[in-house]
N, C-alpha and C. Protein backbone atom coordinates (compact mmCIF):
# COMPACT_ATOMS: atom_id res chain seq x y z
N UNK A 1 1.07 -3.47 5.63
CA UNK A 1 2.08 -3.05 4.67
C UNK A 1 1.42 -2.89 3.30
N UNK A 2 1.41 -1.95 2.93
CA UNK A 2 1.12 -1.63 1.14
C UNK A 2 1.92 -2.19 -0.18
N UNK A 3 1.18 -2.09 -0.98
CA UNK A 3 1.96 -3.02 -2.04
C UNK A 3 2.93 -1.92 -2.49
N UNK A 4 4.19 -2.79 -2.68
CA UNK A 4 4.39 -1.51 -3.84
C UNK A 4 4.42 -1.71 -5.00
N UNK A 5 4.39 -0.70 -5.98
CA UNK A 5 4.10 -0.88 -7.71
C UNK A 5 4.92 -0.47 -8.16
N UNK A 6 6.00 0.83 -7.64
CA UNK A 6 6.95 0.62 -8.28
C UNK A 6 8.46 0.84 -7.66
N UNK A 7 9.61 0.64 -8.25
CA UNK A 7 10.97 0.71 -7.50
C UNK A 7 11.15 1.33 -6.62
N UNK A 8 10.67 2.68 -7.03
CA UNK A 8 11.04 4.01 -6.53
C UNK A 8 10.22 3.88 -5.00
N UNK A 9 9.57 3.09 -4.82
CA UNK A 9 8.82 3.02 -3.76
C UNK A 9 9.64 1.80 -2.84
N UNK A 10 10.59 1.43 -3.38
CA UNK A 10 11.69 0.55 -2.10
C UNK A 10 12.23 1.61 -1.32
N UNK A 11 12.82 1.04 -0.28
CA UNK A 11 13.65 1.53 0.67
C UNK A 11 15.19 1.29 0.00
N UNK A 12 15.21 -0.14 -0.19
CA UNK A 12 16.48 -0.16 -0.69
C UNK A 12 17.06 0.15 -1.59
N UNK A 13 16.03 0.50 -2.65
CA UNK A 13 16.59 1.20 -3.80
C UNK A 13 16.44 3.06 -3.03
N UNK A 14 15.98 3.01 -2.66
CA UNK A 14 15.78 4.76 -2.21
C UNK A 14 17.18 4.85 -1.45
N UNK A 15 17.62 3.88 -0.61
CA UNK A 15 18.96 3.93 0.51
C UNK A 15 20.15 3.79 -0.58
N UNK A 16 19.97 2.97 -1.60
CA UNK A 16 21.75 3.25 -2.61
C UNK A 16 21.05 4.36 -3.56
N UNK A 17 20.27 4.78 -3.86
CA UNK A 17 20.40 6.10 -4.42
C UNK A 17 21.10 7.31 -3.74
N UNK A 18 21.00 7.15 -2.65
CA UNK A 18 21.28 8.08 -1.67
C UNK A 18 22.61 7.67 -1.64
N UNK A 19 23.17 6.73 -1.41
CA UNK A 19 24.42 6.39 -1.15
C UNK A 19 25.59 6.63 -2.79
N UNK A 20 25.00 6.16 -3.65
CA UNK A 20 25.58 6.84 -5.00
C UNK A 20 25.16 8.08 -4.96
N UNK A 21 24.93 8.85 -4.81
CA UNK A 21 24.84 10.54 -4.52
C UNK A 21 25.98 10.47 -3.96
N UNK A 22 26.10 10.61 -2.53
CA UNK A 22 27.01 10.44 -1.14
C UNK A 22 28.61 9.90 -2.46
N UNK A 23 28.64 9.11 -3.05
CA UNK A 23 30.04 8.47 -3.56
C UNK A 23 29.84 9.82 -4.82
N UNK A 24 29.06 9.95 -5.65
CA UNK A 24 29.53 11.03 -6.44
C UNK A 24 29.97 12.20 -5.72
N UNK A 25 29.12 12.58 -4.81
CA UNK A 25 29.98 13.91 -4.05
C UNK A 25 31.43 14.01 -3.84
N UNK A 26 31.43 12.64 -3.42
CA UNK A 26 32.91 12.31 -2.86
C UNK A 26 34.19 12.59 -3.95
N UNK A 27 33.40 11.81 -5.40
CA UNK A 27 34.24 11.74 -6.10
C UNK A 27 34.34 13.51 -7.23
N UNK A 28 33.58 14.56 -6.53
CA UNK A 28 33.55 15.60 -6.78
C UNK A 28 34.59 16.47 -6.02
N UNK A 29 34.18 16.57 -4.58
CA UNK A 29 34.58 17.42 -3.82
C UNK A 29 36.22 16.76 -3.42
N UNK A 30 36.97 15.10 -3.32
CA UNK A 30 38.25 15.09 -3.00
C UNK A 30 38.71 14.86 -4.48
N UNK A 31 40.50 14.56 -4.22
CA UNK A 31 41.04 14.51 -5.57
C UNK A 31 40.65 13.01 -5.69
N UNK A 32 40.15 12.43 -5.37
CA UNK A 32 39.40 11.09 -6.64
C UNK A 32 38.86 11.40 -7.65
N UNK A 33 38.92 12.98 -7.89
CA UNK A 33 38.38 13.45 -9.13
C UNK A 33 39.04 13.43 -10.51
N UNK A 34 40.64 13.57 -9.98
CA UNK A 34 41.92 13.48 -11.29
C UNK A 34 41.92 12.27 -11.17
N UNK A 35 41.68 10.91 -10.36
CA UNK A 35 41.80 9.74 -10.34
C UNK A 35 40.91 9.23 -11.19
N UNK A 36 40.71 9.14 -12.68
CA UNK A 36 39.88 9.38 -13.48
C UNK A 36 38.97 7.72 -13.59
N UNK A 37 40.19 7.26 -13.90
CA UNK A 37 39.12 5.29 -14.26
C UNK A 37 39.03 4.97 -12.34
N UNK A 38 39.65 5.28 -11.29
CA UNK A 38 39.28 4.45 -10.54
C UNK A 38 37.93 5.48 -9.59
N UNK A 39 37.74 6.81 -10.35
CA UNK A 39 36.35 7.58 -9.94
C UNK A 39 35.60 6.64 -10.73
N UNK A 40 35.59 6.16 -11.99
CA UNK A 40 34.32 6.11 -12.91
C UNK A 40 34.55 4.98 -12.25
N UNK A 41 35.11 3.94 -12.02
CA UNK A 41 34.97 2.31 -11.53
C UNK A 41 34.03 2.74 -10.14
N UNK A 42 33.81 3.16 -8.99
CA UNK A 42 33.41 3.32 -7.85
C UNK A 42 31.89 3.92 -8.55
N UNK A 43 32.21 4.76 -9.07
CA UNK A 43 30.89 5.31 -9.43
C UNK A 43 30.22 4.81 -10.04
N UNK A 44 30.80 4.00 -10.92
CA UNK A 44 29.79 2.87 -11.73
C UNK A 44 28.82 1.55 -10.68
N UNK A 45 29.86 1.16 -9.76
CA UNK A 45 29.71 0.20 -8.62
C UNK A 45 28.67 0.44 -8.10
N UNK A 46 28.80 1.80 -7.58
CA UNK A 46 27.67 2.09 -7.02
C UNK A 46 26.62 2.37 -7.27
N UNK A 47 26.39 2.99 -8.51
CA UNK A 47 24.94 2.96 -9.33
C UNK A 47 24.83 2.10 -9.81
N UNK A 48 25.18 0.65 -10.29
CA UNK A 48 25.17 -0.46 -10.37
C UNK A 48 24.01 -1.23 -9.23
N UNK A 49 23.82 -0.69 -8.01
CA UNK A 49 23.47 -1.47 -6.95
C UNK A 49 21.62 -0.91 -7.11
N UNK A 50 21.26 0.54 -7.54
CA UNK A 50 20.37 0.80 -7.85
C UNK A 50 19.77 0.75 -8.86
N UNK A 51 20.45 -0.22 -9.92
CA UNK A 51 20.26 -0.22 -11.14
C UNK A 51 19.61 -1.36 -11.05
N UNK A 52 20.05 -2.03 -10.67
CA UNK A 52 19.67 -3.92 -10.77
C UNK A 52 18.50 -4.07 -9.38
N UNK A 53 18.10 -3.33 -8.74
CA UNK A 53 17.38 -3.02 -7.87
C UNK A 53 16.11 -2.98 -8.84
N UNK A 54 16.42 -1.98 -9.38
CA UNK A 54 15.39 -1.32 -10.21
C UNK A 54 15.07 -2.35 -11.47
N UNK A 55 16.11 -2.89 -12.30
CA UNK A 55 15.71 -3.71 -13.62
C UNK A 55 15.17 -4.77 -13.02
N UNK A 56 15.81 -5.84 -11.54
CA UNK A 56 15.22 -6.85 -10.96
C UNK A 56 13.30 -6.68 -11.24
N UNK A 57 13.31 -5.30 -10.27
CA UNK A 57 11.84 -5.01 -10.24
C UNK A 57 10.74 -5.00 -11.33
N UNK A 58 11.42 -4.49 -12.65
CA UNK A 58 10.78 -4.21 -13.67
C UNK A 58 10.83 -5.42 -14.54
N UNK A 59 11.75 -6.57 -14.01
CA UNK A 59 11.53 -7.72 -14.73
C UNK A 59 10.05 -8.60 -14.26
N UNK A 60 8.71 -8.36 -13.46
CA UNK A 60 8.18 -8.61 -12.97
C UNK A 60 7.72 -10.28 -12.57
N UNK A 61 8.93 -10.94 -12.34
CA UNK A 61 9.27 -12.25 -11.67
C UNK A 61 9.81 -11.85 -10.77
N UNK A 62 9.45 -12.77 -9.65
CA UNK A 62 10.43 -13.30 -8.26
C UNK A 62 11.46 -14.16 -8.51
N UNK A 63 11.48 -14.90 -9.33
CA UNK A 63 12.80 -15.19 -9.42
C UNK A 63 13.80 -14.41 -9.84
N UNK A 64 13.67 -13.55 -11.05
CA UNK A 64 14.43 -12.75 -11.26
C UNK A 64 14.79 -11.77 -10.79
N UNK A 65 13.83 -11.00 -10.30
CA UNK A 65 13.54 -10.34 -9.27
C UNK A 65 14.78 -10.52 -8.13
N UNK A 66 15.18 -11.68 -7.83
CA UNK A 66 15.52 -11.93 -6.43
C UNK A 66 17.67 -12.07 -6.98
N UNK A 67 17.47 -12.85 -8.29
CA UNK A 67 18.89 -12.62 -9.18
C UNK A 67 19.25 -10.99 -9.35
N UNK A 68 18.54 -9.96 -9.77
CA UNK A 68 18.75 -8.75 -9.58
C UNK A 68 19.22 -8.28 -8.23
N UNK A 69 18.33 -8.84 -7.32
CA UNK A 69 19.35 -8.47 -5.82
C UNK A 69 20.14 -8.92 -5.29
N UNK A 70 20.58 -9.96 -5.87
CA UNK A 70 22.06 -10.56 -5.94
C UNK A 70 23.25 -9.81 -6.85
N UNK A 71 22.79 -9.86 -7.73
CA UNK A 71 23.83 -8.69 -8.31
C UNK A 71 24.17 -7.41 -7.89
N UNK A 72 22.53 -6.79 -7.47
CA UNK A 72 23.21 -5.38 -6.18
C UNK A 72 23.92 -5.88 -5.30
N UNK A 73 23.65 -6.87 -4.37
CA UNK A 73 24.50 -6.81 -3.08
C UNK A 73 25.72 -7.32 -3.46
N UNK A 74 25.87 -7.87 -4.39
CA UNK A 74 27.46 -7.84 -5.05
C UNK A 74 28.11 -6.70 -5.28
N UNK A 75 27.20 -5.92 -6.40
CA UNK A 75 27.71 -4.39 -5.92
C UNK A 75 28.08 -3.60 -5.02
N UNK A 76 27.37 -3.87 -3.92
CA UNK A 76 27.32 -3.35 -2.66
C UNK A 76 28.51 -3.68 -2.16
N UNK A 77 29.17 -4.64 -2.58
CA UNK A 77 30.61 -5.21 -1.99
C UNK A 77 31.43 -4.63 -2.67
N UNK A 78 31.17 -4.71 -3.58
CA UNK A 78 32.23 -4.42 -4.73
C UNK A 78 32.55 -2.39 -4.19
N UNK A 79 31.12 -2.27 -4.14
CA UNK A 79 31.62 -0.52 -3.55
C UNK A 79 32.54 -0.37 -2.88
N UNK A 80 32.11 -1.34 -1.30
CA UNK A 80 32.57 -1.17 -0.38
C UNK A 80 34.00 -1.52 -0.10
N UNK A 81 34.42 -2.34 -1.03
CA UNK A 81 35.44 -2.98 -1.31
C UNK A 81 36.63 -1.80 -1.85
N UNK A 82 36.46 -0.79 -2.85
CA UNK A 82 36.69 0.33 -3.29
C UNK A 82 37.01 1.27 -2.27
N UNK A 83 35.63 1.72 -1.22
CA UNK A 83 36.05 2.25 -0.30
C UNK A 83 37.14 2.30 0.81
N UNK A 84 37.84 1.19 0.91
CA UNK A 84 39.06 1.09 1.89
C UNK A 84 40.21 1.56 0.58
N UNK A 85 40.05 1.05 -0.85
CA UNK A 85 40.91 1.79 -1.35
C UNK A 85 40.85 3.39 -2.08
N UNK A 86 39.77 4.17 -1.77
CA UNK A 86 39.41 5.41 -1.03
C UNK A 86 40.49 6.01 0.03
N UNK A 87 39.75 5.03 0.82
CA UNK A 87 40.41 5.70 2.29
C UNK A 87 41.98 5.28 2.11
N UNK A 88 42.40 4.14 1.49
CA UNK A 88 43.79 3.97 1.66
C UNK A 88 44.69 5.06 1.07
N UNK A 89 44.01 5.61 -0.42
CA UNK A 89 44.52 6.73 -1.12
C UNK A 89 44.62 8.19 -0.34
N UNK A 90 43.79 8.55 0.92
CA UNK A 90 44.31 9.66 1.49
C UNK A 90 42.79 10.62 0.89
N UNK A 91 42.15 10.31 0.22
CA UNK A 91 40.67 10.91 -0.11
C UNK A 91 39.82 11.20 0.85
N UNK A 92 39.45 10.31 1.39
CA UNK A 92 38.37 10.52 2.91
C UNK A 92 39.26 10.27 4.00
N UNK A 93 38.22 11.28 5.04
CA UNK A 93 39.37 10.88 6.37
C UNK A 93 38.48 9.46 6.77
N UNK A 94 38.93 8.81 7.75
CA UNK A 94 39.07 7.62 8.57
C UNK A 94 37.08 7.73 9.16
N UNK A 95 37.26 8.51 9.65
CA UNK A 95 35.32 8.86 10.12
C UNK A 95 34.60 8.73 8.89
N UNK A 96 34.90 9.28 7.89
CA UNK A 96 34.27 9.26 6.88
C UNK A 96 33.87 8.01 6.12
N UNK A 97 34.96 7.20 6.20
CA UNK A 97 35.59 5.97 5.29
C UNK A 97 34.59 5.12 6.79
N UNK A 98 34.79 4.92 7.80
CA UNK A 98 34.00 4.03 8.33
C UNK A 98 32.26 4.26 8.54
N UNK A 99 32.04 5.54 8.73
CA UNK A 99 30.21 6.07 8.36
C UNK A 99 29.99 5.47 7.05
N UNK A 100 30.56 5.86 6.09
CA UNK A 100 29.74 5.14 4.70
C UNK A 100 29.94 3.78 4.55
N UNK A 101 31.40 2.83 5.24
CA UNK A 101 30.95 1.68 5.35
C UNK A 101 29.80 1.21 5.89
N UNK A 102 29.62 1.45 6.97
CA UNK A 102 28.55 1.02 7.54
C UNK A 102 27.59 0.82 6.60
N UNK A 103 27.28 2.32 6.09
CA UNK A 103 25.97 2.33 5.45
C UNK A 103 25.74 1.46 4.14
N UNK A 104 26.87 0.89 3.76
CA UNK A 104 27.05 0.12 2.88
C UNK A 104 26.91 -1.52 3.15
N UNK A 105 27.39 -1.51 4.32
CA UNK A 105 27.08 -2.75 4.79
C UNK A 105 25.54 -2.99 5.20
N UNK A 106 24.81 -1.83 6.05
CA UNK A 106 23.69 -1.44 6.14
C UNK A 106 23.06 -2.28 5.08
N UNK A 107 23.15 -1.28 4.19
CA UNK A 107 22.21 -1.77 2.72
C UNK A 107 22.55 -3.54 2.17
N UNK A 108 23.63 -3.97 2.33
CA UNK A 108 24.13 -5.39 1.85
C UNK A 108 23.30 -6.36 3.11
N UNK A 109 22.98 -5.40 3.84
CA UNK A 109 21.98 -6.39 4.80
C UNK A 109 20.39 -6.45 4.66
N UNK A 110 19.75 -4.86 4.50
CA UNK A 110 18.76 -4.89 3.99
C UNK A 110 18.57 -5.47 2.48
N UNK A 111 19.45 -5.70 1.43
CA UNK A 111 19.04 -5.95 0.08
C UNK A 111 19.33 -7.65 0.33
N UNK A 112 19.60 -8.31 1.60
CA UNK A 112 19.90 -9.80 2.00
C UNK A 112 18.44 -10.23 2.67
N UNK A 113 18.13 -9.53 3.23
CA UNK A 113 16.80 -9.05 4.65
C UNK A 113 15.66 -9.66 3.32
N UNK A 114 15.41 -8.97 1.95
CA UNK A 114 14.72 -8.97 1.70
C UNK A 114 14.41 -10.01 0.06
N UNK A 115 15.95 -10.57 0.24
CA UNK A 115 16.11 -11.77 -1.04
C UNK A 115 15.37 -12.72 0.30
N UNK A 116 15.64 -13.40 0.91
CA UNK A 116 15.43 -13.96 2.22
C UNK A 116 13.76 -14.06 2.10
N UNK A 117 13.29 -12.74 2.39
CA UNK A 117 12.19 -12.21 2.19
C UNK A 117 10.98 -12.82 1.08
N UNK A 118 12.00 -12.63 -0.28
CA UNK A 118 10.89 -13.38 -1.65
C UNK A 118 11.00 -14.83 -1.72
N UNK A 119 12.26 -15.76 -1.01
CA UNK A 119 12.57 -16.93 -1.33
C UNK A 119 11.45 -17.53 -0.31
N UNK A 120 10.76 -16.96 0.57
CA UNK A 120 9.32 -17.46 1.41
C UNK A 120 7.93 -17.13 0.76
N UNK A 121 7.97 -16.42 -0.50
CA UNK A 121 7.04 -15.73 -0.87
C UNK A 121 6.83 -16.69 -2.08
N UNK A 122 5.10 -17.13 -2.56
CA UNK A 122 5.42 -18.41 -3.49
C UNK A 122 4.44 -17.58 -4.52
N UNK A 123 4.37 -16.48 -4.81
CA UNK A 123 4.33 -15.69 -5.64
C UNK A 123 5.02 -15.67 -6.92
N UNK A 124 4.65 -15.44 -8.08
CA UNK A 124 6.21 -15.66 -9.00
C UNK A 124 6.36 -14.33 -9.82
N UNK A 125 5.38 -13.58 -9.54
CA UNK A 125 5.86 -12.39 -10.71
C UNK A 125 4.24 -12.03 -10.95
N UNK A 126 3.82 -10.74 -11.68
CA UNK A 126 2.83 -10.58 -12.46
C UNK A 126 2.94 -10.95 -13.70
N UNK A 127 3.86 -11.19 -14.36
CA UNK A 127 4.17 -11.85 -15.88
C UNK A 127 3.72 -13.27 -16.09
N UNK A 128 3.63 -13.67 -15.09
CA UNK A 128 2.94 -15.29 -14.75
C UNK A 128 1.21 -14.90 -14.69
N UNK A 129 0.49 -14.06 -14.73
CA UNK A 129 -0.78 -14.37 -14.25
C UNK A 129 -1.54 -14.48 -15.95
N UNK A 130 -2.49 -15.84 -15.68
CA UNK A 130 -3.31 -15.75 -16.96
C UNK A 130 -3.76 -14.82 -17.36
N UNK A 131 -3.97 -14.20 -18.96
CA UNK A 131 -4.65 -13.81 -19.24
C UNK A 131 -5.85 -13.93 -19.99
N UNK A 132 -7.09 -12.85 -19.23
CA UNK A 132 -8.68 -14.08 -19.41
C UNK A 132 -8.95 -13.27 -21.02
């Protein structure tokens, strides 16, 4: 496995980028579009999850690091949480509303997979290493 150096080089941040795309479309193409604060609330949610992905990373600690992916996969709920009231509003059909759950849950498992992951890792950050 290769290191990575930077965000953009996760999976899990690459998988809710994709997935906030996927929710802006949504909130383009159905009428969740005149639904004005509860589009920007979902849409915020969800770029929320790649955000803290990304600042976690750039805080260059594991501990913090690992608090940043706690706050995504909170997001990740918080999306998904939105999404049944999506689907309850008549916006997405029923196929739709359960494919992007998944993928939401998907990701709340991989961004769990890999807190899991640093709490074995006794590494603490590059911000920790002496400088000679």
């Amino acid at each position: 496995m290769s290191t990575i150096k930077r965000f953009e080089d996760l999976e899990i941040w690459k998988n809710a980028r994709r997935l906030a795309k996927e929710i802006h479309e949504i909130s383009e193409r159905t009428k969740l579009k005149y639904d004005y604060r509860f589009k920007d609330q979902i849409k915020a949610s969800s770029g929320s999850i790649m955000d803290n992905i990304a600042e976690g990373f750039e805080r260059n600690g594991n501990n913090e690091f690992r608090q940043f992916l706690s706050i995504a996969k909170g997001s990740a709920g918080e999306t998904r949480s939105q999404l049944y009231r999506v689907f309850d509003c008549g916006y997405i059909t029923e196929a739709e509303f359960t494919n992007i759950r998944r993928e939401y849950e998907n990701l709340s498992g991989k961004i769990n997979n890999f807190i899991t992951y640093l709490n074995c890792k006794e590494f603490k950050g590059s911000k920790f290493f002496k400088q000679l």
